[in-house]
N, C-alpha and C. Protein backbone atom coordinates (compact mmCIF):
# COMPACT_ATOMS: atom_id res chain seq x y z
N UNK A 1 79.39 110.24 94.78
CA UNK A 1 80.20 111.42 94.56
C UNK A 1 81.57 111.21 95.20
N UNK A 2 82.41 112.08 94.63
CA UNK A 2 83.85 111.85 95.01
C UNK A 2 83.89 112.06 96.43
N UNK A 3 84.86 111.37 97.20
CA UNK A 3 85.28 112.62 98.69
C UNK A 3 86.44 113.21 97.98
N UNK A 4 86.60 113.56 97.50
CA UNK A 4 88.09 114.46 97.13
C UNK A 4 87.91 116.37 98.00
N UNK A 5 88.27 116.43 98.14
CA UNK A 5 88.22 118.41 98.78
C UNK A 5 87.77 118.79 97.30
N UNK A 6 87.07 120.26 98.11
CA UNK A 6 86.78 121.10 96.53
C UNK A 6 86.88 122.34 97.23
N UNK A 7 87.94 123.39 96.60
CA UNK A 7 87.42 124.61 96.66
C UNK A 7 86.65 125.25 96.22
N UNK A 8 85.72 126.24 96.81
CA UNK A 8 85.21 126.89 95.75
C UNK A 8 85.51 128.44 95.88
N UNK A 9 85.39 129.19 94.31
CA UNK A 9 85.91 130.42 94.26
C UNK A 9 85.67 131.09 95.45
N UNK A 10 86.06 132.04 95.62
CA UNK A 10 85.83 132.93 97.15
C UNK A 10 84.85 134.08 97.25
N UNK A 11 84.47 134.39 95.80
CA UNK A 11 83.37 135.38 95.87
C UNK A 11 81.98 133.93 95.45
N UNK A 12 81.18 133.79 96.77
CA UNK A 12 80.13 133.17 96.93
C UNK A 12 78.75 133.29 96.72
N UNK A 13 78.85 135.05 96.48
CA UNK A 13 77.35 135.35 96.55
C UNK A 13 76.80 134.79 95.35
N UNK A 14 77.10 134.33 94.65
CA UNK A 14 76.81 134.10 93.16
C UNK A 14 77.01 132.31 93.25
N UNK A 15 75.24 131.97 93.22
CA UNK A 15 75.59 130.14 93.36
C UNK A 15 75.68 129.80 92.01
N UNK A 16 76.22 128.57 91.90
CA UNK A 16 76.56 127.90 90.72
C UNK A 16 75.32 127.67 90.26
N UNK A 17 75.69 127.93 88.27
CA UNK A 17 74.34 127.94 87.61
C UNK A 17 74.56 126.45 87.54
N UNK A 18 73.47 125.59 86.86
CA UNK A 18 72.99 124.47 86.23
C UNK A 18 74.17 123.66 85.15
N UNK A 19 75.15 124.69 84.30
CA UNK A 19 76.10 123.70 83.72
C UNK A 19 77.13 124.08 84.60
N UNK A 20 77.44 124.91 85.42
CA UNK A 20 78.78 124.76 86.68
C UNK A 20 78.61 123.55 87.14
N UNK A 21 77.53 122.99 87.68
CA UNK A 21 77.07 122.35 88.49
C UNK A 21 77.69 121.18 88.07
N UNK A 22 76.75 120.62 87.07
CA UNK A 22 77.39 119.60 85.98
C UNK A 22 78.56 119.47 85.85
N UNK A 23 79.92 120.68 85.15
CA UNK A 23 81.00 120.67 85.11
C UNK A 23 81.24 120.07 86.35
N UNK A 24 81.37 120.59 87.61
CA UNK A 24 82.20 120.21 88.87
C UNK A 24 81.57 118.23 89.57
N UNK A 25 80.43 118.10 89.27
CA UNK A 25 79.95 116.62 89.43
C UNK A 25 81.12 115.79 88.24
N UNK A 26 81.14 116.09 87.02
CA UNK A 26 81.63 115.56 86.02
C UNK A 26 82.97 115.05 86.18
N UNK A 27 84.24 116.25 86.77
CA UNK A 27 84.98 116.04 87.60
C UNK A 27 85.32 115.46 88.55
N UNK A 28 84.37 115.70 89.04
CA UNK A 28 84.15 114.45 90.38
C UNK A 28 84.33 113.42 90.17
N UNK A 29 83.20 113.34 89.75
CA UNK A 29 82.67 111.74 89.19
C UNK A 29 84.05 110.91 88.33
N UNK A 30 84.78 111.83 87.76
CA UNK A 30 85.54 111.33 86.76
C UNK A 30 86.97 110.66 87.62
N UNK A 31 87.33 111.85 88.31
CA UNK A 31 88.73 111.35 89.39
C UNK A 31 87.95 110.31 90.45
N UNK A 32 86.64 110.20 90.70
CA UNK A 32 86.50 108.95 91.64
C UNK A 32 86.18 107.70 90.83
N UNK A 33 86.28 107.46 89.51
CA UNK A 33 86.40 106.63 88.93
C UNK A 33 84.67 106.22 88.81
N UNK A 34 83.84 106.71 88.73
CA UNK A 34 82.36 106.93 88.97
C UNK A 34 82.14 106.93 87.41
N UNK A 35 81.94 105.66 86.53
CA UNK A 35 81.79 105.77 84.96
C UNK A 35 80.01 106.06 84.99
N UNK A 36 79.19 105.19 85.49
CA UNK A 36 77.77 105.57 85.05
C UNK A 36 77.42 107.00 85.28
N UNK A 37 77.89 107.69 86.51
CA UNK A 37 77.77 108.87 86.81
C UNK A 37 78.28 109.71 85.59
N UNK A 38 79.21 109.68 85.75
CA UNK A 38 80.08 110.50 84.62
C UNK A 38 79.67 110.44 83.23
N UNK A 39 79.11 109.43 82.53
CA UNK A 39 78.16 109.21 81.30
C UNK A 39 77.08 109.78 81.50
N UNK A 40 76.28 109.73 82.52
CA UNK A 40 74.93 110.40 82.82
C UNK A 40 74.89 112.68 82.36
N UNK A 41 76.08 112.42 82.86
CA UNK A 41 76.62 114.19 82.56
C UNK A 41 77.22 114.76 80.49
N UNK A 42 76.93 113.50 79.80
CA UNK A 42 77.40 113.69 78.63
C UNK A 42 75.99 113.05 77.31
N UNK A 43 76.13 114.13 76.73
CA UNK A 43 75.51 114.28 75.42
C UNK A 43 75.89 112.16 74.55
N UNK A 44 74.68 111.85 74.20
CA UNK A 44 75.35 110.93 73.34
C UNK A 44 76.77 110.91 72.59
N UNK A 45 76.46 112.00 72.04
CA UNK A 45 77.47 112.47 70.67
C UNK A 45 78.97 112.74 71.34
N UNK A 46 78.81 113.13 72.72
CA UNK A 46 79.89 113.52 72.99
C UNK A 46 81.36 113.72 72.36
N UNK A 47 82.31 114.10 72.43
CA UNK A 47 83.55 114.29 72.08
C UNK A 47 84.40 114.79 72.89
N UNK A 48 85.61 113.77 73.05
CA UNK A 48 86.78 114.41 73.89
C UNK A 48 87.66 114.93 73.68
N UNK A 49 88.73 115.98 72.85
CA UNK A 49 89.52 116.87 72.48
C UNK A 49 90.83 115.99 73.24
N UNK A 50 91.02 115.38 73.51
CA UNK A 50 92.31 115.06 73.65
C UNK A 50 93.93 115.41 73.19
N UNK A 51 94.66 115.38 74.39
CA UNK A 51 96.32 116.11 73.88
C UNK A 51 96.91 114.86 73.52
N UNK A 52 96.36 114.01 74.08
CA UNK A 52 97.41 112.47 73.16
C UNK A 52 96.82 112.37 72.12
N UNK A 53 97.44 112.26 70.76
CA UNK A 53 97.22 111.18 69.73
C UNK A 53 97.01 109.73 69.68
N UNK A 54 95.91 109.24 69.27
CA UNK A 54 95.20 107.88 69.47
C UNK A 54 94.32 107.98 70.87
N UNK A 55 93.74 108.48 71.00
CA UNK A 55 93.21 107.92 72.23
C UNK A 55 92.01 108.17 71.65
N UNK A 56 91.06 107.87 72.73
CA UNK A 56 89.36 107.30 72.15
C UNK A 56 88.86 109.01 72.28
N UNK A 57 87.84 109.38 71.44
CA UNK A 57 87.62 110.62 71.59
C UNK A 57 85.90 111.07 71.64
N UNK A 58 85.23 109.58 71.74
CA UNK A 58 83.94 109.51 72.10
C UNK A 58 83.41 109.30 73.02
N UNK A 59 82.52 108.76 73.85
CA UNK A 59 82.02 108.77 74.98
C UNK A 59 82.84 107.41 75.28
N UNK A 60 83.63 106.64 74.72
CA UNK A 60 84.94 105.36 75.05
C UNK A 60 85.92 106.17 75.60
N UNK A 61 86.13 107.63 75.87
CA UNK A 61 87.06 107.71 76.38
C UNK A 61 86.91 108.66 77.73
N UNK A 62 85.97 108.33 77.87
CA UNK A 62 85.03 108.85 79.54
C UNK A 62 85.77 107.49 80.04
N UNK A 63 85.47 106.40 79.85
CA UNK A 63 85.68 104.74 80.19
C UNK A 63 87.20 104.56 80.62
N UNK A 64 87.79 105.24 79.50
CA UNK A 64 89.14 104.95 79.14
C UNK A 64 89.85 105.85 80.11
N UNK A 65 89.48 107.29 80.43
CA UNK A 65 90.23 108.29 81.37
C UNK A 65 90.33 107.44 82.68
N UNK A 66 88.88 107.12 82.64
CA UNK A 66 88.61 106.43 84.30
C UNK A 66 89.25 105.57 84.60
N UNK A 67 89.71 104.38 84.13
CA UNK A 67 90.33 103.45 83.89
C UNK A 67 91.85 103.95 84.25
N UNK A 68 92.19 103.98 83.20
CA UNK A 68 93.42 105.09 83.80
C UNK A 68 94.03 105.29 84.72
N UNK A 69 92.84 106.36 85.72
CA UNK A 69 92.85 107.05 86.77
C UNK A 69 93.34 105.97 87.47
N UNK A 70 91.99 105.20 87.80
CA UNK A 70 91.81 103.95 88.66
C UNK A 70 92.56 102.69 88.92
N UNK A 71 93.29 102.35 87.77
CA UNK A 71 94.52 101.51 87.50
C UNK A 71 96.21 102.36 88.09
N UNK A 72 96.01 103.42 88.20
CA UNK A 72 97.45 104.03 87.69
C UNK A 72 97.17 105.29 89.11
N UNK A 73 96.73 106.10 89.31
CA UNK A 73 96.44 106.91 90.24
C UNK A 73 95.82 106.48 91.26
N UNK A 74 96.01 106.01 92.40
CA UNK A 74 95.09 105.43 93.46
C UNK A 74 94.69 106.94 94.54
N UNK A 75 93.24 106.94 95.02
CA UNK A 75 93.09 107.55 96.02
C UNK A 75 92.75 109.05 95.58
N UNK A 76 92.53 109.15 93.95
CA UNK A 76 92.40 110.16 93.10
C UNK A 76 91.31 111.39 94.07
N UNK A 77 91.97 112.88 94.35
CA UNK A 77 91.00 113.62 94.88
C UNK A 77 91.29 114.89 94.26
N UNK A 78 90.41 115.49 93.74
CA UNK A 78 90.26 116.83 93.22
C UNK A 78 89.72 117.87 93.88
N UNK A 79 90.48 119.10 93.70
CA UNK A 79 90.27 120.38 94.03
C UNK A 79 89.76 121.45 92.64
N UNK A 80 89.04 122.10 92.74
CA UNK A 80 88.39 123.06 91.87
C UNK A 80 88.35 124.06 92.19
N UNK A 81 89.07 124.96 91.80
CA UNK A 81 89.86 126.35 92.09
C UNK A 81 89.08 127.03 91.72
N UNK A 82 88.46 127.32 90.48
CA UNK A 82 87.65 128.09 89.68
C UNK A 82 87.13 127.69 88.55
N UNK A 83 85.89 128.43 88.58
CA UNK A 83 85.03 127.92 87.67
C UNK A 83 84.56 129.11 87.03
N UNK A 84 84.56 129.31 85.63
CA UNK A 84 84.06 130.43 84.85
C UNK A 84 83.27 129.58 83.54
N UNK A 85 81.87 130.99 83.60
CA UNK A 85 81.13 130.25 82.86
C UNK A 85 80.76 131.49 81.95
N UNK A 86 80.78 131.24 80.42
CA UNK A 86 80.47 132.56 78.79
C UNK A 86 79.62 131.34 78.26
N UNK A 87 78.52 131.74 77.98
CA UNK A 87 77.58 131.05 77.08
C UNK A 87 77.27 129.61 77.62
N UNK A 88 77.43 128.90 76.52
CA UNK A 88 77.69 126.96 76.63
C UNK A 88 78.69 126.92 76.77
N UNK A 89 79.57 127.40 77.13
CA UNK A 89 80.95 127.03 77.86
C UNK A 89 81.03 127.29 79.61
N UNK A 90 81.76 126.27 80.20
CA UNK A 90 82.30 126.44 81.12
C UNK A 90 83.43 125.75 81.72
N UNK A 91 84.62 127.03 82.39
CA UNK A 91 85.70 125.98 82.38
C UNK A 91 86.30 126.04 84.08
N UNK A 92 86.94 124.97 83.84
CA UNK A 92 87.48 124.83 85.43
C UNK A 92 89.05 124.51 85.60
N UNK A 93 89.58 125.35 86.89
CA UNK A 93 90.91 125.13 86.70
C UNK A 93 91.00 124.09 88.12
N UNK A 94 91.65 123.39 88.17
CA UNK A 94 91.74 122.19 89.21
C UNK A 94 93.14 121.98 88.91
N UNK A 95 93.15 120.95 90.64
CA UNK A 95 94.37 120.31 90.97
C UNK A 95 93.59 119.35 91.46
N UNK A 96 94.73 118.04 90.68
CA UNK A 96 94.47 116.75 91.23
C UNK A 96 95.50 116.10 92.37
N UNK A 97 95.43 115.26 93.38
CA UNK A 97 96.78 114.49 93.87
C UNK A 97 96.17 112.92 94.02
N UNK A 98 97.31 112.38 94.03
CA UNK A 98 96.88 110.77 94.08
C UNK A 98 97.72 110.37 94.59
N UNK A 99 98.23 109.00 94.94
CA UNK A 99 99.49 108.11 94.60
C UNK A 99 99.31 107.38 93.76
N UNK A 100 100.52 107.11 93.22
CA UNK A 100 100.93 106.45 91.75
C UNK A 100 101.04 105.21 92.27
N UNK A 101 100.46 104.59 91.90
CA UNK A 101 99.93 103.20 92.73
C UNK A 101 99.88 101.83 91.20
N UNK A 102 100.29 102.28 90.17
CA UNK A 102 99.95 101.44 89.03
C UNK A 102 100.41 101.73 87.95
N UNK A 103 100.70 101.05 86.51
CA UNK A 103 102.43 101.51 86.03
C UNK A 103 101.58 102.39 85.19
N UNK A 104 102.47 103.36 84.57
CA UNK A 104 101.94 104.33 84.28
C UNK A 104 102.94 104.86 83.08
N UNK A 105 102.75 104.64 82.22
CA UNK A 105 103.73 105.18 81.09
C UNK A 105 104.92 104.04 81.02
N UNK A 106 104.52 102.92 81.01
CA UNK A 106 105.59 101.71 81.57
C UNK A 106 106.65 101.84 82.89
N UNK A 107 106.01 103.10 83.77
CA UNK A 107 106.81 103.64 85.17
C UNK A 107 105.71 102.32 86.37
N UNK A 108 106.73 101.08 86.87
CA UNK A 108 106.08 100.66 87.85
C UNK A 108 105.55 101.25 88.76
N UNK A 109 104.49 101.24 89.48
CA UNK A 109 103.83 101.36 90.76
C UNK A 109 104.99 102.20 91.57
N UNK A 110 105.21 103.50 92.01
CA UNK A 110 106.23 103.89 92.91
C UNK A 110 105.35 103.99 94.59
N UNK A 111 104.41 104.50 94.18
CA UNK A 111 103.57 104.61 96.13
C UNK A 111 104.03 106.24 96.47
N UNK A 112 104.60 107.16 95.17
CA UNK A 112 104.15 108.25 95.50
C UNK A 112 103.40 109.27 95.28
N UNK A 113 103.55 109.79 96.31
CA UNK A 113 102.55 111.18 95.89
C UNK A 113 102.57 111.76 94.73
N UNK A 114 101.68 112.16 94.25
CA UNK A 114 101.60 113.21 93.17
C UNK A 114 100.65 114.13 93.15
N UNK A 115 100.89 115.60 92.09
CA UNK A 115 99.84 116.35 91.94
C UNK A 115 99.96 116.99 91.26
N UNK A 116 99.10 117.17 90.70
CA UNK A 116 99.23 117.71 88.73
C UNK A 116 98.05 118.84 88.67
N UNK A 117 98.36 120.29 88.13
CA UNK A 117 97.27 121.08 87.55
C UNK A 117 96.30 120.82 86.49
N UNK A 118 95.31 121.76 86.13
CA UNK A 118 94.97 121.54 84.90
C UNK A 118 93.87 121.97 84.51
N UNK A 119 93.25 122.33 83.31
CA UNK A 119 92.16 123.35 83.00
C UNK A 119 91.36 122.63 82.22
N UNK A 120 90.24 122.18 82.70
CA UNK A 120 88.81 121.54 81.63
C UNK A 120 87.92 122.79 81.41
N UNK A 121 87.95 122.85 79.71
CA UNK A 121 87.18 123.68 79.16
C UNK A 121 85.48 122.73 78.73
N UNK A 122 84.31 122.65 79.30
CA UNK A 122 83.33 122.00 78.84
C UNK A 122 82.47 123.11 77.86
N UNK A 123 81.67 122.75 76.77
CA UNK A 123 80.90 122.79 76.03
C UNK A 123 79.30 121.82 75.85
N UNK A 124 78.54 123.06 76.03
CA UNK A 124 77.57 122.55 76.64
C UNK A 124 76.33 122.69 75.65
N UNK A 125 75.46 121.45 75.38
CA UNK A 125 74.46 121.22 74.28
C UNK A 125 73.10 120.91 75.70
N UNK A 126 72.48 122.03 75.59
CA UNK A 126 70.94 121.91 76.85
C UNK A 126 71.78 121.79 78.13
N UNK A 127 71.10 120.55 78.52
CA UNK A 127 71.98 120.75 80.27
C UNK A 127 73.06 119.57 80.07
N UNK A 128 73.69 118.92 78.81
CA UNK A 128 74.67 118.05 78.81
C UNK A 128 76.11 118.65 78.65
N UNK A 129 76.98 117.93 78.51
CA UNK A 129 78.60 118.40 78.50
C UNK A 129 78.63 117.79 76.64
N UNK A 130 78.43 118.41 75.40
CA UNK A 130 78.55 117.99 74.45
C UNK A 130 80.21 118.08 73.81
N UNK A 131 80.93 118.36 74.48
CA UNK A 131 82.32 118.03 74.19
C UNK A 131 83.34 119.01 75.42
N UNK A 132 84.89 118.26 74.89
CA UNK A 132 85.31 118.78 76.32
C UNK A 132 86.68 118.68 76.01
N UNK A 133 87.67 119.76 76.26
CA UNK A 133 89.12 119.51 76.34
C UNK A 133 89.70 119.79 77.42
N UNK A 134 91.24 119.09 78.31
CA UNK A 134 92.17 118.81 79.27
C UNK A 134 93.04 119.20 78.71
N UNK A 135 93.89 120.12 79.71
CA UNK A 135 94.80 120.31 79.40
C UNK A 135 95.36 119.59 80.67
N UNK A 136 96.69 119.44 80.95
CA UNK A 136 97.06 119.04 82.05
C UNK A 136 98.54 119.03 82.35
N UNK A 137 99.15 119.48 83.44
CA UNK A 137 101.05 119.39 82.95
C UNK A 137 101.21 117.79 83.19
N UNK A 138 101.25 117.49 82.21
CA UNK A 138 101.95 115.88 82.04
C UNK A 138 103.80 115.58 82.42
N UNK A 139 104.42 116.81 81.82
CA UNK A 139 105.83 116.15 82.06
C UNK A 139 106.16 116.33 83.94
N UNK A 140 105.24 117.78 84.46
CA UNK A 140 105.44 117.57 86.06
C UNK A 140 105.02 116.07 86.63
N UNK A 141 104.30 115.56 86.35
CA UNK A 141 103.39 114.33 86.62
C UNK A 141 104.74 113.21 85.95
N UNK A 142 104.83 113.07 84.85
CA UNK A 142 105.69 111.99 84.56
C UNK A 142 107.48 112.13 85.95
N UNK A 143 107.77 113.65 85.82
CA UNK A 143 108.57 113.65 87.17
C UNK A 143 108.53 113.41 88.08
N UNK A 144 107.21 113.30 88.85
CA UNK A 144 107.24 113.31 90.20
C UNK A 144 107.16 111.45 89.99
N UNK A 145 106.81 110.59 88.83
CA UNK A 145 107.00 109.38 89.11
C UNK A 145 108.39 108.61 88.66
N UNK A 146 108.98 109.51 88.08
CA UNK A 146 110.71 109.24 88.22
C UNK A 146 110.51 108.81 86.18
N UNK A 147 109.84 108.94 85.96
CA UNK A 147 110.07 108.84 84.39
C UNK A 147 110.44 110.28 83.73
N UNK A 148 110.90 111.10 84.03
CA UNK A 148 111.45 112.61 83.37
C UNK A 148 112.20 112.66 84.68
N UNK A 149 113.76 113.15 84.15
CA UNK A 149 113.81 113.85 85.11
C UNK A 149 113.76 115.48 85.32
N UNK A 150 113.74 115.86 86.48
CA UNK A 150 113.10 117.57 86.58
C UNK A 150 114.85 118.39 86.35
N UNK A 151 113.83 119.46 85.54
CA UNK A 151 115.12 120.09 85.40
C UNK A 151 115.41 120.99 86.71
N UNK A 152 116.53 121.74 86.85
CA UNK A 152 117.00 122.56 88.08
C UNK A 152 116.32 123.53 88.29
């Protein structure tokens, strides 16, 4: 499991059901670069909803996020702000920080900090994650590594 910090919501009396659970391991697992783990939490069939065009959108791109992460984000730790759960859905709003440790959008290695929001909506088939969309602010993230610059 990750060491990354995790918050959890502030009203406690209410423990996390069985796909919260899942959601927030999945996460985990995913920013610590943890691929068998993170496959273990997904439906064969899986599907990833992705905001880039071309990217892998089957259980290749569980592989491919991680990768990513792990190449390009060093030291990846997540926070989980909230978690809301309607039916087979459950979603989570998180903050990630890392250092940018690896080129990243053709941006060399800078060695800084970063930290990016972002909302995973999961969809849930029995106790698996059968598909899943990220949103994430990408152009704050491309700023803080000097590839955008920030506006005033």
């Amino acid at each position: 499991m990750s060491q990354g910090h995790e918050v959890r919501h502030p009203d406690t009396r209410y423990p996390d059901s069985p796909h919260q659970i899942v959601a927030r391991r999945a996460l985990h697992a995913l920013a610590a670069g943890e691929i068998t783990e993170l496959e273990s939490y997904v439906t064969p069939g899986y599907v990833f909803r992705s905001q880039l065009a071309g990217k892998p959108a089957g259980r290749a791109a569980l592989r491919d996020r991680a990768m990513l992460l792990a190449t390009t984000l060093h030291g990846a730790r997540l926070a989980i702000e909230l978690v809301l759960e309607d039916g087979d859905y459950v979603v989570c709003r998180w903050t990630g920080r890392a250092v940018h440790g690896g080129d990243l959008v053709g941006v060399p290695a800078t060695g800084r900090p970063v930290q990016v929001a972002g909302i995973t909506i999961f969809r849930f088939e029995g106790d698996l994650v059968a598909e899943e969309w990220t949103e994430f602010d990408g152009l704050a993230l491309l700023a803080q590594i000097g590839a955008r610059r920030e506006h005033p």
